[in-house]
PDB file of N, CA and C in Angstrom:
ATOM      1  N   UNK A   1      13.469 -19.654 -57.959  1.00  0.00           N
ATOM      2  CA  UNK A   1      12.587 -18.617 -58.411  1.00  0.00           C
ATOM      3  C   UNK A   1      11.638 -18.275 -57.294  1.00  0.00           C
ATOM      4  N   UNK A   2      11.232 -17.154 -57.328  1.00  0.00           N
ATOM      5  CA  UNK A   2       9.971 -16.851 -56.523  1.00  0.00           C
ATOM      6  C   UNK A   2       8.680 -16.689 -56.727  1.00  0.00           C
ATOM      7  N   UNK A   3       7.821 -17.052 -55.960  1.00  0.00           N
ATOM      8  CA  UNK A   3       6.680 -17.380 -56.415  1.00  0.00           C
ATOM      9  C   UNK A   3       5.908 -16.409 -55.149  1.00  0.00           C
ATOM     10  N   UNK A   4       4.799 -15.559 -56.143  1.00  0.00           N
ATOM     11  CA  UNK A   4       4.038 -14.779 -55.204  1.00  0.00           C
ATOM     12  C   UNK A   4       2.780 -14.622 -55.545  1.00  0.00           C
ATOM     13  N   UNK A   5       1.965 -14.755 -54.286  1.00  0.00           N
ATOM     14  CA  UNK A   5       0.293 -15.312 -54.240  1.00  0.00           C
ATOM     15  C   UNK A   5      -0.314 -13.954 -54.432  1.00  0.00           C
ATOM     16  N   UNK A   6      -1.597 -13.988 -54.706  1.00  0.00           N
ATOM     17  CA  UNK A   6      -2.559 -13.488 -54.398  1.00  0.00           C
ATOM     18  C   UNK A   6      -2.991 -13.800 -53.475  1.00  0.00           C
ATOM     19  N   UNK A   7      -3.420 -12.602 -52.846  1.00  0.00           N
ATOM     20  CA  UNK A   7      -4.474 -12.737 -51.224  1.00  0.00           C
ATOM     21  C   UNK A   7      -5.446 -13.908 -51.292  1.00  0.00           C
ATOM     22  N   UNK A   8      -5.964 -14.289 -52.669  1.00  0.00           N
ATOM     23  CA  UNK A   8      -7.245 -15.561 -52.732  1.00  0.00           C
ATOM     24  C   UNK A   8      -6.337 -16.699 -52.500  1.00  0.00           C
ATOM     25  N   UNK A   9      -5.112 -17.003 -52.894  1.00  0.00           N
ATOM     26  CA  UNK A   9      -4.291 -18.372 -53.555  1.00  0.00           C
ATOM     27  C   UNK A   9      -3.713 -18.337 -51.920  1.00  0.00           C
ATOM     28  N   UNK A  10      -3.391 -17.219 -51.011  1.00  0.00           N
ATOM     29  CA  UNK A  10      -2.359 -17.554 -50.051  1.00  0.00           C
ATOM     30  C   UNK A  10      -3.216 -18.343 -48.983  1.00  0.00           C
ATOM     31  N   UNK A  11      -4.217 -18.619 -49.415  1.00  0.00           N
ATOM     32  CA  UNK A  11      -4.981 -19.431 -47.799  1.00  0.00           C
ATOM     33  C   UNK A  11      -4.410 -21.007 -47.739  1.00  0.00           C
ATOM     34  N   UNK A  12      -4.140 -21.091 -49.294  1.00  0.00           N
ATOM     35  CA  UNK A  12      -4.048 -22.455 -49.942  1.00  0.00           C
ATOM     36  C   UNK A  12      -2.840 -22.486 -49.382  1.00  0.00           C
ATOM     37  N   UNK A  13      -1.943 -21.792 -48.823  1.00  0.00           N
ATOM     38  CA  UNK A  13      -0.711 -22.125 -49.089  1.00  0.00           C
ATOM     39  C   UNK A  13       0.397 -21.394 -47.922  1.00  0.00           C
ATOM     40  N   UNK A  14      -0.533 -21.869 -46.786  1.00  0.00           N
ATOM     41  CA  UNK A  14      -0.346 -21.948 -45.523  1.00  0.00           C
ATOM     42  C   UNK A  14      -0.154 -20.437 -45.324  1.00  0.00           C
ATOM     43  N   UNK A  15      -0.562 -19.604 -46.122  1.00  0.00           N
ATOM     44  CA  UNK A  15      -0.778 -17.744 -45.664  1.00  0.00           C
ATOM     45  C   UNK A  15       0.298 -17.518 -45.982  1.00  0.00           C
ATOM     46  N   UNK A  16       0.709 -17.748 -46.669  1.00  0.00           N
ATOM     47  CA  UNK A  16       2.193 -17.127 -47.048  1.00  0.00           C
ATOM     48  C   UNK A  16       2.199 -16.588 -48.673  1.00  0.00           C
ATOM     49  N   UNK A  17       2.363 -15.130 -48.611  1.00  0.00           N
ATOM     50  CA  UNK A  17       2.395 -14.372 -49.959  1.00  0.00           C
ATOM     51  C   UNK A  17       3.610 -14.951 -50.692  1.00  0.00           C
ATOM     52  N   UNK A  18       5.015 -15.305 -50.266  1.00  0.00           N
ATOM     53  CA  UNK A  18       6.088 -15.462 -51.298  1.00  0.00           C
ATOM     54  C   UNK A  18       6.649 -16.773 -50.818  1.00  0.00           C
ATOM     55  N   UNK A  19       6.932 -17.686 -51.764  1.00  0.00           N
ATOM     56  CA  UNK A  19       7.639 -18.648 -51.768  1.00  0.00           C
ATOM     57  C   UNK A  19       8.726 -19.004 -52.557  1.00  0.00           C
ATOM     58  N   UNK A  20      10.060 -19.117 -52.136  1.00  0.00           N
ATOM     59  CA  UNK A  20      11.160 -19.146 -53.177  1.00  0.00           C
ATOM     60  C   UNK A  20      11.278 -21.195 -53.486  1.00  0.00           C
ATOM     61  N   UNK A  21      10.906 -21.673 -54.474  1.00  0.00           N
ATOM     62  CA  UNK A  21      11.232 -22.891 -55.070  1.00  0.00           C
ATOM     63  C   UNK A  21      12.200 -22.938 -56.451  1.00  0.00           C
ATOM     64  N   UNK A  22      12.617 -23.898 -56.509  1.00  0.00           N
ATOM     65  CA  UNK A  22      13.648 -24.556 -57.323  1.00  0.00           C
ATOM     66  C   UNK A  22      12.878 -24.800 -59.002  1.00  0.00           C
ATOM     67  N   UNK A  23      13.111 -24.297 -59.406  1.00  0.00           N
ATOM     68  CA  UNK A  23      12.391 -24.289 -60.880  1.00  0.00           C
ATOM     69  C   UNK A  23      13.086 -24.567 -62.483  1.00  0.00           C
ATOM     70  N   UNK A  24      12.735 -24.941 -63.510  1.00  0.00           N
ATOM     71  CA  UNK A  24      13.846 -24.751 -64.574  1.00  0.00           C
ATOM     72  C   UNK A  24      12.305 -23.766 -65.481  1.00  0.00           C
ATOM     73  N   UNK A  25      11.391 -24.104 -65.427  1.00  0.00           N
ATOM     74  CA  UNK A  25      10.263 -23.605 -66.206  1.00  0.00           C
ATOM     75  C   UNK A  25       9.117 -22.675 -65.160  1.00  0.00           C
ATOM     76  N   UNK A  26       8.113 -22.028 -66.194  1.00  0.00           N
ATOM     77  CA  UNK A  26       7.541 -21.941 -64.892  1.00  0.00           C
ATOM     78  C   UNK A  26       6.221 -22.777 -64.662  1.00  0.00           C
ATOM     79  N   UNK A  27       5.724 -23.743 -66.129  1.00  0.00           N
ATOM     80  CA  UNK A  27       5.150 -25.081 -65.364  1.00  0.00           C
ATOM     81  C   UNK A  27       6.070 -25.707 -64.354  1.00  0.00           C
ATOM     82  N   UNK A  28       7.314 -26.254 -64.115  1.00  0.00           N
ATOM     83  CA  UNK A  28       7.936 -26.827 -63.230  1.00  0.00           C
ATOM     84  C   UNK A  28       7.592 -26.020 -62.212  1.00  0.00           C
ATOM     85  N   UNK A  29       7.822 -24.697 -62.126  1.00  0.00           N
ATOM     86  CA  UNK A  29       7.242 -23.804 -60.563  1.00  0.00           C
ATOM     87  C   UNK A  29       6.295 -24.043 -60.127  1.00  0.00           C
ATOM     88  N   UNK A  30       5.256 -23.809 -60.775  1.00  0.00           N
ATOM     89  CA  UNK A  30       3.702 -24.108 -60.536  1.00  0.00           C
ATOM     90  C   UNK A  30       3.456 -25.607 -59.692  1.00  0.00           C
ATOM     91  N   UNK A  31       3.783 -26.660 -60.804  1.00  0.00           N
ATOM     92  CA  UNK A  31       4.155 -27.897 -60.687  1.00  0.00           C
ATOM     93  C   UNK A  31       4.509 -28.369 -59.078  1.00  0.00           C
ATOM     94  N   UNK A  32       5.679 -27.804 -58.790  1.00  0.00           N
ATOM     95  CA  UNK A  32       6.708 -27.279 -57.596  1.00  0.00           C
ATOM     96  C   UNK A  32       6.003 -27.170 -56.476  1.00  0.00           C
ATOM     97  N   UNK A  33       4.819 -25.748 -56.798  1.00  0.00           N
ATOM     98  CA  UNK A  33       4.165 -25.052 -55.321  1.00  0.00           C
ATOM     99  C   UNK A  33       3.087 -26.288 -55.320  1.00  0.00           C
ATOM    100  N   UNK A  34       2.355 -26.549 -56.159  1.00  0.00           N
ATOM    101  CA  UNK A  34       1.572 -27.924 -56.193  1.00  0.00           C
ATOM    102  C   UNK A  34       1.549 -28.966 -55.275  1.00  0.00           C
ATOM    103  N   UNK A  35       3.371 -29.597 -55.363  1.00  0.00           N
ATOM    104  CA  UNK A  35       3.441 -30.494 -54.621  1.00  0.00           C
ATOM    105  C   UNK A  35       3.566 -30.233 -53.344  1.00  0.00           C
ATOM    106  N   UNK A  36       4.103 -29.019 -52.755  1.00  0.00           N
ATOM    107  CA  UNK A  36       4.435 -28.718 -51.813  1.00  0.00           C
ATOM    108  C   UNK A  36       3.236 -27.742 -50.759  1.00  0.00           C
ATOM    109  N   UNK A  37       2.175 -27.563 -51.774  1.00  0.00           N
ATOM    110  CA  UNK A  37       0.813 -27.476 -51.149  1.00  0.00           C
ATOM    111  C   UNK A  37      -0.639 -27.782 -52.103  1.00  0.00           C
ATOM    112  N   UNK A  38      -0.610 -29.439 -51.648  1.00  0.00           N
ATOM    113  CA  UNK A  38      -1.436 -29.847 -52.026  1.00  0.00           C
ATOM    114  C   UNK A  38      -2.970 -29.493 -52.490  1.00  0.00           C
ATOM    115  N   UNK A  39      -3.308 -28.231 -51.983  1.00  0.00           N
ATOM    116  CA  UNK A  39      -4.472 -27.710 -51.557  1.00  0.00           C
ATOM    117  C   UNK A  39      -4.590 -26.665 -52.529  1.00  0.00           C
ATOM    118  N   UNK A  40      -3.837 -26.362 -53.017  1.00  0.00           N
ATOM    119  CA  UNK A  40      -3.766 -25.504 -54.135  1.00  0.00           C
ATOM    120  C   UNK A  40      -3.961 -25.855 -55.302  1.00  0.00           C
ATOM    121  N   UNK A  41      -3.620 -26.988 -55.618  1.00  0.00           N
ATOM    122  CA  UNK A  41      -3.869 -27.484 -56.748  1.00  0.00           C
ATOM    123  C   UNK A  41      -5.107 -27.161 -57.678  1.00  0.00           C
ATOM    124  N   UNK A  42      -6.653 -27.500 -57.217  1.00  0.00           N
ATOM    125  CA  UNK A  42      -7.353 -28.060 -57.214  1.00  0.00           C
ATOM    126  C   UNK A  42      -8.116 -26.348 -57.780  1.00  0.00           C
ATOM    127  N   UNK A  43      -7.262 -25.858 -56.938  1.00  0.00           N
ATOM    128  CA  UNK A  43      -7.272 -23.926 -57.274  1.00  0.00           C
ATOM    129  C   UNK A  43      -7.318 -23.030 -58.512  1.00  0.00           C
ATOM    130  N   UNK A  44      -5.462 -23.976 -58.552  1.00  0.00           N
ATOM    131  CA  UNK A  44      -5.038 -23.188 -60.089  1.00  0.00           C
ATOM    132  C   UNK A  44      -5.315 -24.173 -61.096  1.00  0.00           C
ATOM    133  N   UNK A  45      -5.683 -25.621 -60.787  1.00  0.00           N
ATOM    134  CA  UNK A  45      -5.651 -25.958 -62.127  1.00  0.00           C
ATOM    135  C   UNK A  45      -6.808 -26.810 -62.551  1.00  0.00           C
ATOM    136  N   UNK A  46      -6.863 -26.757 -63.727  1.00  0.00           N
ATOM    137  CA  UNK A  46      -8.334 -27.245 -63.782  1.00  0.00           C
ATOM    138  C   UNK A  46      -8.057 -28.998 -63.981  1.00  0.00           C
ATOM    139  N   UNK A  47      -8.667 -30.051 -64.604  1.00  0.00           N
ATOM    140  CA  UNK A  47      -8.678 -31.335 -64.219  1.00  0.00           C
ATOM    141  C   UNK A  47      -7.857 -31.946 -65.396  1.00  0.00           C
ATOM    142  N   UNK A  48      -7.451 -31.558 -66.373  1.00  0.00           N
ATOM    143  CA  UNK A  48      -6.394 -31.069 -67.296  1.00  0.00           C
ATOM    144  C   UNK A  48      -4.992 -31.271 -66.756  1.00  0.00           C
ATOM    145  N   UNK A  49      -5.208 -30.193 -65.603  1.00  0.00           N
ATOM    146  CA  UNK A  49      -3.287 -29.758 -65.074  1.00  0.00           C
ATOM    147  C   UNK A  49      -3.171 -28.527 -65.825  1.00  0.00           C
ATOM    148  N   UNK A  50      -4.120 -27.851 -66.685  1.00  0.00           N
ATOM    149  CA  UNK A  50      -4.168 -26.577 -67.179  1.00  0.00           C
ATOM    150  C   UNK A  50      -4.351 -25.696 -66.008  1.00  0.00           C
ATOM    151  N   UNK A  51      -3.430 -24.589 -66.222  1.00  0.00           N
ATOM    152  CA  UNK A  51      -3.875 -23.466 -65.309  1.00  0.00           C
ATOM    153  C   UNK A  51      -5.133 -22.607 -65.818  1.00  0.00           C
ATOM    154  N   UNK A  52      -5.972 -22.754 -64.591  1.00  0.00           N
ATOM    155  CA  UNK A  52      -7.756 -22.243 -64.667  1.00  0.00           C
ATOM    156  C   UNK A  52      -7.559 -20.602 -65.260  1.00  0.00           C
ATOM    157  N   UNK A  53      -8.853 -20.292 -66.107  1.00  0.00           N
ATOM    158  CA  UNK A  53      -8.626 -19.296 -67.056  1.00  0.00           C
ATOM    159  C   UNK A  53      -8.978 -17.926 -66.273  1.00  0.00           C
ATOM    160  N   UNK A  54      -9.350 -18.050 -65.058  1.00  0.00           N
ATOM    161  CA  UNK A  54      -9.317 -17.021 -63.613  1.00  0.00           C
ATOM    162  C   UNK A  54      -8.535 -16.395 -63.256  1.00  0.00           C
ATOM    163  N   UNK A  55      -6.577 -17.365 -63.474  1.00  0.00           N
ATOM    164  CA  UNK A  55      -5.741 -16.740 -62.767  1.00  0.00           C
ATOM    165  C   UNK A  55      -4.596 -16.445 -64.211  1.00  0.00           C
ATOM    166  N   UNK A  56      -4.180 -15.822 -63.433  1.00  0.00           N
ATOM    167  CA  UNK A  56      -2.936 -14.360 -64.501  1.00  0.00           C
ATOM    168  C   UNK A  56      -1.632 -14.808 -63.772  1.00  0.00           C
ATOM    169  N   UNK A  57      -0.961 -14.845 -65.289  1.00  0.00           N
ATOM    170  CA  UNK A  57       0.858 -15.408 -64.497  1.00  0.00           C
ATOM    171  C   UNK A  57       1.411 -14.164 -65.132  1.00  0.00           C
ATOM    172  N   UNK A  58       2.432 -13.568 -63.927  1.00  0.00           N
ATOM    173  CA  UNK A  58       3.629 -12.871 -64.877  1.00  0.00           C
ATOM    174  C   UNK A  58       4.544 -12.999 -64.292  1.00  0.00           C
ATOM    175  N   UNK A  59       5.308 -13.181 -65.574  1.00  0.00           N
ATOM    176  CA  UNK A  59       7.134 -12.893 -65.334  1.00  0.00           C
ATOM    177  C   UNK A  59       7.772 -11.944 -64.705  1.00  0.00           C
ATOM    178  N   UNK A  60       8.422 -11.675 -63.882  1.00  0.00           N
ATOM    179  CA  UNK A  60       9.330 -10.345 -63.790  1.00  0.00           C
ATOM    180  C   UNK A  60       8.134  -9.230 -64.347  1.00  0.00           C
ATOM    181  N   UNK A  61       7.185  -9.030 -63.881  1.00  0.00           N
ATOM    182  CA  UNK A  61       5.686  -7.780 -64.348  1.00  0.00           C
ATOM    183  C   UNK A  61       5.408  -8.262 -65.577  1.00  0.00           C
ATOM    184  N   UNK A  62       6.061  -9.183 -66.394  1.00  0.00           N
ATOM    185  CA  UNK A  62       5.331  -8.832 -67.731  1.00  0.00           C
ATOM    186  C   UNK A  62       4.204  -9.809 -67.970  1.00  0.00           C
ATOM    187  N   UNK A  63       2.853  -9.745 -68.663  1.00  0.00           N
ATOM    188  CA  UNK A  63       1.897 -11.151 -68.697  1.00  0.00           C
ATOM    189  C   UNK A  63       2.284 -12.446 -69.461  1.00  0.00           C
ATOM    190  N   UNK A  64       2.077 -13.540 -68.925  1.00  0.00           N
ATOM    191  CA  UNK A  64       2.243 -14.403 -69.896  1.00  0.00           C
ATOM    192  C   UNK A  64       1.269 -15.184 -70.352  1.00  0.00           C
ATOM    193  N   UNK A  65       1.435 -15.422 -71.855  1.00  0.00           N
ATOM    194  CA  UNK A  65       0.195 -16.127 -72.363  1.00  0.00           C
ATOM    195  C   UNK A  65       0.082 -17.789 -72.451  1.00  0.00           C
ATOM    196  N   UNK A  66      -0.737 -18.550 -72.095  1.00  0.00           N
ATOM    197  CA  UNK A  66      -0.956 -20.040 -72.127  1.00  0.00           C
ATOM    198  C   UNK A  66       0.451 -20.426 -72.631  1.00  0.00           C
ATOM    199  N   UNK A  67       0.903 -20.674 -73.672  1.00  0.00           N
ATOM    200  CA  UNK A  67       1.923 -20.858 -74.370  1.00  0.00           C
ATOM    201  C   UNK A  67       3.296 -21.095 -73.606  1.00  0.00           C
ATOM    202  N   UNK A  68       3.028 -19.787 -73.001  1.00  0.00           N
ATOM    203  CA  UNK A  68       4.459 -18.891 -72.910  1.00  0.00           C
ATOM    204  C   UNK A  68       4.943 -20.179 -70.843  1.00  0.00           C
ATOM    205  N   UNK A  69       4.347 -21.166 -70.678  1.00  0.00           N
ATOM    206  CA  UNK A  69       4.370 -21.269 -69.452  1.00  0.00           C
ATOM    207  C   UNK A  69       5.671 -22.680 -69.237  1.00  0.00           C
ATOM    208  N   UNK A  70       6.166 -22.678 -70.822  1.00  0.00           N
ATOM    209  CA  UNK A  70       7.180 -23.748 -70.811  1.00  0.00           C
ATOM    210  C   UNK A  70       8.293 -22.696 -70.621  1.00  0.00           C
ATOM    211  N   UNK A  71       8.615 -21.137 -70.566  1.00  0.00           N
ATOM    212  CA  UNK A  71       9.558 -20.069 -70.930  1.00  0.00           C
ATOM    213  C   UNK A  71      10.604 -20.941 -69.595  1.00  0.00           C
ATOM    214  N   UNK A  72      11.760 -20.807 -69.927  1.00  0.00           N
ATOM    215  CA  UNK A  72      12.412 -20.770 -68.806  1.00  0.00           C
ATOM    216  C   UNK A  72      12.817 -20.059 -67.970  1.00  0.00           C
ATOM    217  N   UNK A  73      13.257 -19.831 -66.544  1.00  0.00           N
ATOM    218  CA  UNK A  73      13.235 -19.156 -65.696  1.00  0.00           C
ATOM    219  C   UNK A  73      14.543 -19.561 -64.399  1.00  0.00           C
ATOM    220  N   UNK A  74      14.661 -18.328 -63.945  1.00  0.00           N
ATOM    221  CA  UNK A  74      16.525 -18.448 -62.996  1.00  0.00           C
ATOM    222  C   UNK A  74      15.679 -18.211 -61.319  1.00  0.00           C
ATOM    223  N   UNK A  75      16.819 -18.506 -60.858  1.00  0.00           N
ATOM    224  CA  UNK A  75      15.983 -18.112 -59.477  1.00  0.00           C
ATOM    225  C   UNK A  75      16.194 -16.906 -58.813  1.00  0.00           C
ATOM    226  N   UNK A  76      16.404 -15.402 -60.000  1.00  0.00           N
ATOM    227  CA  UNK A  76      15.822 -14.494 -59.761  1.00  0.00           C
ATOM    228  C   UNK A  76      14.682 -13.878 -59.923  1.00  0.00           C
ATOM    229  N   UNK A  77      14.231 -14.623 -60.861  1.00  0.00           N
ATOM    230  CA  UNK A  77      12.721 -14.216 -61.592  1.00  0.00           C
ATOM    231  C   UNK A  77      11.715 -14.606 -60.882  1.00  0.00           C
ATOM    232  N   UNK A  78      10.698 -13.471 -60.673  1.00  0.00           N
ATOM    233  CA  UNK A  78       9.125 -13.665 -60.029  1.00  0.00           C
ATOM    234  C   UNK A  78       8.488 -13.627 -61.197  1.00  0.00           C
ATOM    235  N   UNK A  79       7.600 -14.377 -60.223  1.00  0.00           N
ATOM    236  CA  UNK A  79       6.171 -15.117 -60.918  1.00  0.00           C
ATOM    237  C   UNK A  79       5.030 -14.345 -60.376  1.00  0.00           C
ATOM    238  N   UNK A  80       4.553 -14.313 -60.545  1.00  0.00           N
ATOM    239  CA  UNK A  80       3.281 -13.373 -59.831  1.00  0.00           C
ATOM    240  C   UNK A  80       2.051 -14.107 -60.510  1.00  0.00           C
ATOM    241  N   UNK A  81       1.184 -14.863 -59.472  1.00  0.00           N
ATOM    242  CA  UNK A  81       0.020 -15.312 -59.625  1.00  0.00           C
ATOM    243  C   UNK A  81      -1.220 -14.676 -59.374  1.00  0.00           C
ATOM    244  N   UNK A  82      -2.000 -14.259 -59.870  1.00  0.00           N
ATOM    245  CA  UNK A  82      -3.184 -13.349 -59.926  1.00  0.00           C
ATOM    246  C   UNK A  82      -4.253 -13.832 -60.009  1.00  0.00           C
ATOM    247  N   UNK A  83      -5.511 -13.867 -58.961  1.00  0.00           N
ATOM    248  CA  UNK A  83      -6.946 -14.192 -59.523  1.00  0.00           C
ATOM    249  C   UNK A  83      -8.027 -13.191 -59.873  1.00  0.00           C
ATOM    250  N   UNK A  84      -8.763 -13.371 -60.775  1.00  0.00           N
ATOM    251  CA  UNK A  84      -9.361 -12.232 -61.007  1.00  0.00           C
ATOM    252  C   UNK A  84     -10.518 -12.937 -60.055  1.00  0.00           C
ATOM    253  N   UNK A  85     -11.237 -11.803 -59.658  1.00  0.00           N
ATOM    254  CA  UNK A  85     -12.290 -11.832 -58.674  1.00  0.00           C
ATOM    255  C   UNK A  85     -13.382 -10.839 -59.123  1.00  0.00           C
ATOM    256  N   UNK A  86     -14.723 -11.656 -59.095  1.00  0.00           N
ATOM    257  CA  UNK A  86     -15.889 -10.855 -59.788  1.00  0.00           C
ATOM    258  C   UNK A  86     -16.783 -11.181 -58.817  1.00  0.00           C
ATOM    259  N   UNK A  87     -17.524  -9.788 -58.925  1.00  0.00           N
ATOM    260  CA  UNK A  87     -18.777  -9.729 -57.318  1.00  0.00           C
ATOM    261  C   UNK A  87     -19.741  -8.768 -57.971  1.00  0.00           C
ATOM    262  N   UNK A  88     -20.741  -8.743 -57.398  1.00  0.00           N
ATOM    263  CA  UNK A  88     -21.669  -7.843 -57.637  1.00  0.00           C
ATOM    264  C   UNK A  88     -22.976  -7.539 -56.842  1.00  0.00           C
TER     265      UNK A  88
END
């Protein structure tokens, strides 16, 4: 599957917007980019192993909700990780 950052998440993850990993879920993806950049972790997930309520997952464009993060997934399907970012 592929996995694609947000401009905030790609610093974590040696600057690289897309990463293709081996997945059956897309906790296992997540899981996946985790191990393989440690530095991220700490990012997306809160102390749980919950993904932090900041960032936005979608499937192939569509959103997915808390729930939905056991869905299974092929390794054509993108993931798209999103942070929302607030300034003022």
């Amino acid at each position: 599957m592929n996995i694609v950052l947000s401009g905030v998440l790609q610093k974590h993850a040696q600057y690289q917007r897309e990463h293709s990993l081996p997945a059956e879920t897309v906790r296992e993806a997540i899981e996946t980019l985790v191990e393989r950049f440690p530095a991220i972790g700490s990012v997306l997930l809160d102390s749980g192993g919950q993904l932090r309520k900041v960032h936005r997952l979608f499937l192939n464009g569509q959103q997915l909700s808390s729930e939905q993060v056991t869905s299974p997934v092929t390794d054509a399907d993108r993931l798209e990780i999103l942070t929302a970012i607030a300034g003022g």
